[in-house]
N, C-alpha and C. Protein backbone atom coordinates (compact mmCIF):
# COMPACT_ATOMS: atom_id res chain seq x y z
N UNK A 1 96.32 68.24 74.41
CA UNK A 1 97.30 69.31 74.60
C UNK A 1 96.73 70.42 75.49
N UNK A 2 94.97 70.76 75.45
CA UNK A 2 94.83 71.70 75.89
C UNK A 2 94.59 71.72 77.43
N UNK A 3 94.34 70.16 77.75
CA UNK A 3 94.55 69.60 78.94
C UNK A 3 95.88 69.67 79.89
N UNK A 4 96.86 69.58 79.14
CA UNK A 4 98.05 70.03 79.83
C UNK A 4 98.36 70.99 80.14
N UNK A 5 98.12 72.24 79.32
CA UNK A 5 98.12 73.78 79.64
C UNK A 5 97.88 73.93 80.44
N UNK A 6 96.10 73.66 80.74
CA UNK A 6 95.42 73.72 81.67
C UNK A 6 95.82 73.35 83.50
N UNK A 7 96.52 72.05 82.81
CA UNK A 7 96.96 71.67 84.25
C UNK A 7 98.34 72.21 84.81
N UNK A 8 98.95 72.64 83.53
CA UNK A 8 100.49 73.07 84.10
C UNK A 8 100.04 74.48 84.84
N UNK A 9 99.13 75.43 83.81
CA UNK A 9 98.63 76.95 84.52
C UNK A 9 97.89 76.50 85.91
N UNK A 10 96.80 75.76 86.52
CA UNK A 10 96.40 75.44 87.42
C UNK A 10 97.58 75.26 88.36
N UNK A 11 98.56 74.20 87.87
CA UNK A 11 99.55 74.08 89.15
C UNK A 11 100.20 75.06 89.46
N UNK A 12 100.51 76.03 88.52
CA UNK A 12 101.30 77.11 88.82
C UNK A 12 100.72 78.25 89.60
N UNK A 13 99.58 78.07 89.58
CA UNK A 13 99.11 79.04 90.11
C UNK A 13 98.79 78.61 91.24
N UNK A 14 98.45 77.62 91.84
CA UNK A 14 98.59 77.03 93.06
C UNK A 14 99.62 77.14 93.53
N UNK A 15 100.66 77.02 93.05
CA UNK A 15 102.25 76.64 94.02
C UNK A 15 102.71 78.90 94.32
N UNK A 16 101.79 79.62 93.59
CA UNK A 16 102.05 81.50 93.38
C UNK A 16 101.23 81.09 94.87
N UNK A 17 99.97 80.76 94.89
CA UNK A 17 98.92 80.56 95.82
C UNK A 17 99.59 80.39 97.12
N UNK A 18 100.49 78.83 97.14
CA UNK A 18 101.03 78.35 98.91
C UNK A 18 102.04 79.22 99.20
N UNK A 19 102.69 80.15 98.18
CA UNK A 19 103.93 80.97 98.44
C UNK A 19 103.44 82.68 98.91
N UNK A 20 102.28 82.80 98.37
CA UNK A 20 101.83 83.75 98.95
C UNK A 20 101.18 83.96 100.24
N UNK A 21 100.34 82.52 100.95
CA UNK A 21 100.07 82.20 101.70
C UNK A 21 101.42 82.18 102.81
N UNK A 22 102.40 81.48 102.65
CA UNK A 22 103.66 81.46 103.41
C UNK A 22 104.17 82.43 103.79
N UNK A 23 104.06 83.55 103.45
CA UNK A 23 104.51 84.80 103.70
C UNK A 23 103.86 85.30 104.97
N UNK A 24 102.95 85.15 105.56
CA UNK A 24 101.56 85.32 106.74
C UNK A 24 102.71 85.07 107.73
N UNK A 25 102.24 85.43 109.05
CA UNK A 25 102.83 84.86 110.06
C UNK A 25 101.64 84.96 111.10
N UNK A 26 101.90 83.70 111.84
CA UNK A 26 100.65 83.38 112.94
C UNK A 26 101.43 82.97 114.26
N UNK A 27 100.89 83.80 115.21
CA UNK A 27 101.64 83.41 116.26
C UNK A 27 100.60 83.17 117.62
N UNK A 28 101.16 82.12 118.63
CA UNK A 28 100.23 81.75 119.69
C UNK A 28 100.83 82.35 121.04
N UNK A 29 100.25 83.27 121.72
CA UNK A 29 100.70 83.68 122.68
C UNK A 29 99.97 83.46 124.20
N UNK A 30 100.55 83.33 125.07
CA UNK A 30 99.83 82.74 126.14
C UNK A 30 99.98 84.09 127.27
N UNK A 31 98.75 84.65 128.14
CA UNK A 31 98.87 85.74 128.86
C UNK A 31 98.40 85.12 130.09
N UNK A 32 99.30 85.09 130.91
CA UNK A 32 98.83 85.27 132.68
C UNK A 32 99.75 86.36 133.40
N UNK A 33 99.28 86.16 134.67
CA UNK A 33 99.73 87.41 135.27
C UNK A 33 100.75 87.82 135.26
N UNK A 34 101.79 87.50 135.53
CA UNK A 34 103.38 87.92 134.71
C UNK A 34 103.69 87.54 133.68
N UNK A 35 103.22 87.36 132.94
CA UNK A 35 103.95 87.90 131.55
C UNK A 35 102.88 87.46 129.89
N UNK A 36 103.63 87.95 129.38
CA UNK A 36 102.55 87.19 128.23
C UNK A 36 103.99 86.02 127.40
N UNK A 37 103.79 85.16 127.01
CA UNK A 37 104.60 84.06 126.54
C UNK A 37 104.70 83.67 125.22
N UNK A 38 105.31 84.10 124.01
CA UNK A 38 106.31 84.71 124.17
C UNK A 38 105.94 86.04 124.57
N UNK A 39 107.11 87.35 125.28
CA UNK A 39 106.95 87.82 125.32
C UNK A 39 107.12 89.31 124.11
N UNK A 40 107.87 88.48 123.02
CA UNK A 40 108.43 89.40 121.57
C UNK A 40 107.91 88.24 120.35
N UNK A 41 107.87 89.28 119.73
CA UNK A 41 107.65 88.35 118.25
C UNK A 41 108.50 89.62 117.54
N UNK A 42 109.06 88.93 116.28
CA UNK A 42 109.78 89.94 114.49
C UNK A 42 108.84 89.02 113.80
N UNK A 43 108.10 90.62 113.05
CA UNK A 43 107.43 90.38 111.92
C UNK A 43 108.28 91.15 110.92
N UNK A 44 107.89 91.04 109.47
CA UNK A 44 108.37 91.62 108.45
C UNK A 44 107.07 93.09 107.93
N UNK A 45 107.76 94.37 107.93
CA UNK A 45 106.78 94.99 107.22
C UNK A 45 105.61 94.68 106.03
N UNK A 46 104.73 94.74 106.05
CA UNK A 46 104.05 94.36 105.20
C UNK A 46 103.37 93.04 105.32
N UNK A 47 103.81 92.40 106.31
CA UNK A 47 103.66 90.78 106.56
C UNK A 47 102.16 90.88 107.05
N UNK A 48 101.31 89.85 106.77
CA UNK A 48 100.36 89.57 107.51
C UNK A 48 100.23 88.97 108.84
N UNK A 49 99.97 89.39 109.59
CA UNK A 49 100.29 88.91 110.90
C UNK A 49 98.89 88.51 112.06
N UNK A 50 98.61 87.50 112.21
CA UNK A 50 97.94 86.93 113.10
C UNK A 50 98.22 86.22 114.52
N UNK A 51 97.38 86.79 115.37
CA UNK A 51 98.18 86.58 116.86
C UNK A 51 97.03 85.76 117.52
N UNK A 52 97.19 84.98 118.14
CA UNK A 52 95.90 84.10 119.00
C UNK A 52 96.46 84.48 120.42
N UNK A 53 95.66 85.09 120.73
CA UNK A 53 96.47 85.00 122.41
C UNK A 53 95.41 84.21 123.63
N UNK A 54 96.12 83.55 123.89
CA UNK A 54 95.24 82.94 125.15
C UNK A 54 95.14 83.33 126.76
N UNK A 55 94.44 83.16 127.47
CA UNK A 55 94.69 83.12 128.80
C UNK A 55 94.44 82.73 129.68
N UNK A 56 95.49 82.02 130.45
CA UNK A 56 95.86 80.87 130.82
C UNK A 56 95.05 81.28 132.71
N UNK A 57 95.00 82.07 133.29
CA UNK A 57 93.86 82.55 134.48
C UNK A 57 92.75 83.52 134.28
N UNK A 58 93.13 84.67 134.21
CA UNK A 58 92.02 85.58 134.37
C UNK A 58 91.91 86.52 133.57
N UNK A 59 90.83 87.80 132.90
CA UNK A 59 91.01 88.44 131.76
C UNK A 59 92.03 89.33 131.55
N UNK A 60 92.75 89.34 130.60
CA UNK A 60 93.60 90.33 129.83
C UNK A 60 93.30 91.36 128.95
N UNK A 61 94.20 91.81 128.62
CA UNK A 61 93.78 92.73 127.44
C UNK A 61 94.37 93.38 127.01
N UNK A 62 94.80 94.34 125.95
CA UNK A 62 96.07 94.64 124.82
C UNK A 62 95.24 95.67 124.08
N UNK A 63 96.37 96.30 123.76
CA UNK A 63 95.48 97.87 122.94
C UNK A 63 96.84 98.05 122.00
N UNK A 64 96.55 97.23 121.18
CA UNK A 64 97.49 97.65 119.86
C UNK A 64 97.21 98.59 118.66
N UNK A 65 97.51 99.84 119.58
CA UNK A 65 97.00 100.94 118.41
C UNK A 65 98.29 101.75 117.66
N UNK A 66 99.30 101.24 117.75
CA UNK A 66 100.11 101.16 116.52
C UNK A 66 99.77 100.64 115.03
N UNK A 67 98.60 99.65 115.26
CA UNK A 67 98.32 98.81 114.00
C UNK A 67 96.99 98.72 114.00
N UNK A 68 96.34 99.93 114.45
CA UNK A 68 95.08 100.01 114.40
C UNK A 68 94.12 99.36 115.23
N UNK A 69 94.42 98.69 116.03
CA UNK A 69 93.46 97.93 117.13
C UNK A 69 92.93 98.81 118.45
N UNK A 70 92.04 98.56 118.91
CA UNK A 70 91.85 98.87 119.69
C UNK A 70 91.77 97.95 120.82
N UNK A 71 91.28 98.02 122.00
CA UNK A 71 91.63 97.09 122.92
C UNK A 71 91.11 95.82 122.55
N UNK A 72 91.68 94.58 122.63
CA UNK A 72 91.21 93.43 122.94
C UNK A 72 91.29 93.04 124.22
N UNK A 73 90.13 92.41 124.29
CA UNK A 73 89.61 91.52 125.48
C UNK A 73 90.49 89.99 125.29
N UNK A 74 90.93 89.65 126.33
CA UNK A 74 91.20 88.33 126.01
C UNK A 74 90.93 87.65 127.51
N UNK A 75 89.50 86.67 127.25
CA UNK A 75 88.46 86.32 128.37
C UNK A 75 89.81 85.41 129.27
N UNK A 76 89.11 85.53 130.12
CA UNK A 76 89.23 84.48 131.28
C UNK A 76 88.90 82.76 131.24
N UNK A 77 90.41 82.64 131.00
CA UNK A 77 90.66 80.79 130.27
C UNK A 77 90.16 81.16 128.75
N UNK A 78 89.94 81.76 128.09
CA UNK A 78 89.62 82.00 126.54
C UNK A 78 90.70 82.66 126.19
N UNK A 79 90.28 82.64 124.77
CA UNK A 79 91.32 83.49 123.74
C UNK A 79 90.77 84.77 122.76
N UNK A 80 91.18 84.76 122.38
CA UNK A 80 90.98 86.15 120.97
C UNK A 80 91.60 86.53 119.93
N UNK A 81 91.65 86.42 118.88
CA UNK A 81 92.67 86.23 117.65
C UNK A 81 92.61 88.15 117.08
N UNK A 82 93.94 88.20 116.77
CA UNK A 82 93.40 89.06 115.90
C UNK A 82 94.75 89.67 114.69
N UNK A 83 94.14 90.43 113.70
CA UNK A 83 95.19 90.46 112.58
C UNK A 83 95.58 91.57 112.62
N UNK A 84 96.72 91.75 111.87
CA UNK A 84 96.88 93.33 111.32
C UNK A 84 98.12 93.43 110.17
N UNK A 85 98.46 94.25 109.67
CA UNK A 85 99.10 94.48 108.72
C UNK A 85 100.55 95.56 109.13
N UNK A 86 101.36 95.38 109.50
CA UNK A 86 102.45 96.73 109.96
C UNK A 86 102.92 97.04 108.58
N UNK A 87 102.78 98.47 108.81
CA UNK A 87 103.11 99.27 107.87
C UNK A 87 104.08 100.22 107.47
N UNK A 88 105.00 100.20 109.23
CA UNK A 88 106.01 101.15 109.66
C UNK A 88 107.11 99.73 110.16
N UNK A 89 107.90 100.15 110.64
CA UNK A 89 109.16 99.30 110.97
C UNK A 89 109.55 100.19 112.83
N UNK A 90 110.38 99.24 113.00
CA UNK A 90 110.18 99.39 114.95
C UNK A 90 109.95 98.72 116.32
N UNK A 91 110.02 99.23 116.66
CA UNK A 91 109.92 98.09 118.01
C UNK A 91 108.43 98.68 118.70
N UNK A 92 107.62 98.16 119.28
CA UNK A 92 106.49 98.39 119.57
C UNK A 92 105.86 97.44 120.74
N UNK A 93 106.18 98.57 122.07
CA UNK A 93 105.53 98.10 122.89
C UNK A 93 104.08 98.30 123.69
N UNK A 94 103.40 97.34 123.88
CA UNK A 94 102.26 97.05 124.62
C UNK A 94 102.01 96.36 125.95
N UNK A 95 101.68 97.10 126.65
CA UNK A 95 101.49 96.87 128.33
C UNK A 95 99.68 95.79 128.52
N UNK A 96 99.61 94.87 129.39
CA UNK A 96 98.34 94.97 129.55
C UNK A 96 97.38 95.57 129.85
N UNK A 97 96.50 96.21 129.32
CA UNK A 97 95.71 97.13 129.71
C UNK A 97 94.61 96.91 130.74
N UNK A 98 94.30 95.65 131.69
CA UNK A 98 93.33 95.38 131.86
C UNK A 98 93.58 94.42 133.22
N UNK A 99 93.20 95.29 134.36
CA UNK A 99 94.12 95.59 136.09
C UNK A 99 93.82 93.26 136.09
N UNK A 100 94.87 92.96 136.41
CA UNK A 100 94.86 91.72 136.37
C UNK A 100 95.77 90.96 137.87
N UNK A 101 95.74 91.66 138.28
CA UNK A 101 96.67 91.71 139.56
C UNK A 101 97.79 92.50 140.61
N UNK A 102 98.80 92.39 140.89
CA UNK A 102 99.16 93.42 141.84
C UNK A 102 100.64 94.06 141.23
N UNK A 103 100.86 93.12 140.08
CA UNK A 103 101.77 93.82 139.18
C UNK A 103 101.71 95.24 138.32
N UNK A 104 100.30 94.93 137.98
CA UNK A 104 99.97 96.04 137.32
C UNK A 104 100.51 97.59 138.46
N UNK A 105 100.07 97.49 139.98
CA UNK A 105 99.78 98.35 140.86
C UNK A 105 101.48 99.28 141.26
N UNK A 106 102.33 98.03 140.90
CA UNK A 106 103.73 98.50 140.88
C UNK A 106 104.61 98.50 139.68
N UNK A 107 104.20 98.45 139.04
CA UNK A 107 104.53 98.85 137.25
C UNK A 107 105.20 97.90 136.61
N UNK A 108 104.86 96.75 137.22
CA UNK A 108 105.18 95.75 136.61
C UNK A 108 103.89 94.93 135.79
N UNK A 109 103.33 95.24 134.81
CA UNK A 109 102.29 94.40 134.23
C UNK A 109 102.50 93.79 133.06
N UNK A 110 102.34 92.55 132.65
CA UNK A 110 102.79 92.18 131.40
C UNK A 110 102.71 92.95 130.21
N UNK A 111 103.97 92.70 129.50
CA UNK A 111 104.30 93.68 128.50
C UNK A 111 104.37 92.70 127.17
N UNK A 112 104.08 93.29 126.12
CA UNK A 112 104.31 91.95 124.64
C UNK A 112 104.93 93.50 124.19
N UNK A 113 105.62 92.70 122.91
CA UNK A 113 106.52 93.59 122.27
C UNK A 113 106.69 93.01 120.85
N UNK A 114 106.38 94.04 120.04
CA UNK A 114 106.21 93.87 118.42
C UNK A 114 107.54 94.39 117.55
N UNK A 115 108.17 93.66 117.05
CA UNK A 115 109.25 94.27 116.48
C UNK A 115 109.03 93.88 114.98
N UNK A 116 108.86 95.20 114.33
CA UNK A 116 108.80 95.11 112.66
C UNK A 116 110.28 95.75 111.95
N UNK A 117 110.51 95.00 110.88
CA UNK A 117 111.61 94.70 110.11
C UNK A 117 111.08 95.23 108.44
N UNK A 118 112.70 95.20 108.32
CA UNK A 118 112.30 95.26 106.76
C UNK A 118 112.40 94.05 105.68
């Protein structure tokens, strides 16, 4: 009997476990010189949020200091992951910070855009 407890509380707490896990959101974003791909993501306040961004020619870079980041580097043909937690709700935009071509020079430089929800 005490074996079953055991296993019914174990499962249950595993299945609290994959549901809490599910709640995360991870997203793959690709940066070259016009644009970053996608160029929007909706997260949920409070959501955990993980972004991989890659790049697909030459270095990038992003300064998400709405959510506490400071600039990331994102190398040349490499990537860079990084997390954060939104805590406010909004739309939230980020320019590349990091001169990548001749877009930047006429105010056109790739832009990503964070939109938090409730």
């Amino acid at each position: 009997m005490t074996r079953i407890i055991v296993s019914v509380f174990l499962g249950i707490s595993l299945l609290f476990s994959v549901a809490a896990f599910s709640e995360d959101a991870y997203f793959e974003v690709k940066a070259d010189k016009p644009a970053f791909t996608p160029s929007s993501i909706t997260v949920k306040k409070g959501q955990k949020v993980t972004i991989k961004f890659t790049s697909l020619d030459v270095d990038h870079a992003i300064h998400l200091e709405a959510f506490g980041l400071k600039e990331v580097i994102i190398p040349e043909k490499g990537s860079a992951t990084v997390e954060f937690t939104p805590e406010k709700t909004g739309v939230f935009d980020f320019p590349c910070t990091k001169y990548c071509g001749w877009r930047h020079l006429v105010g056109k430089r790739p832009r990503f855009e964070v939109k938090v929800v409730d």
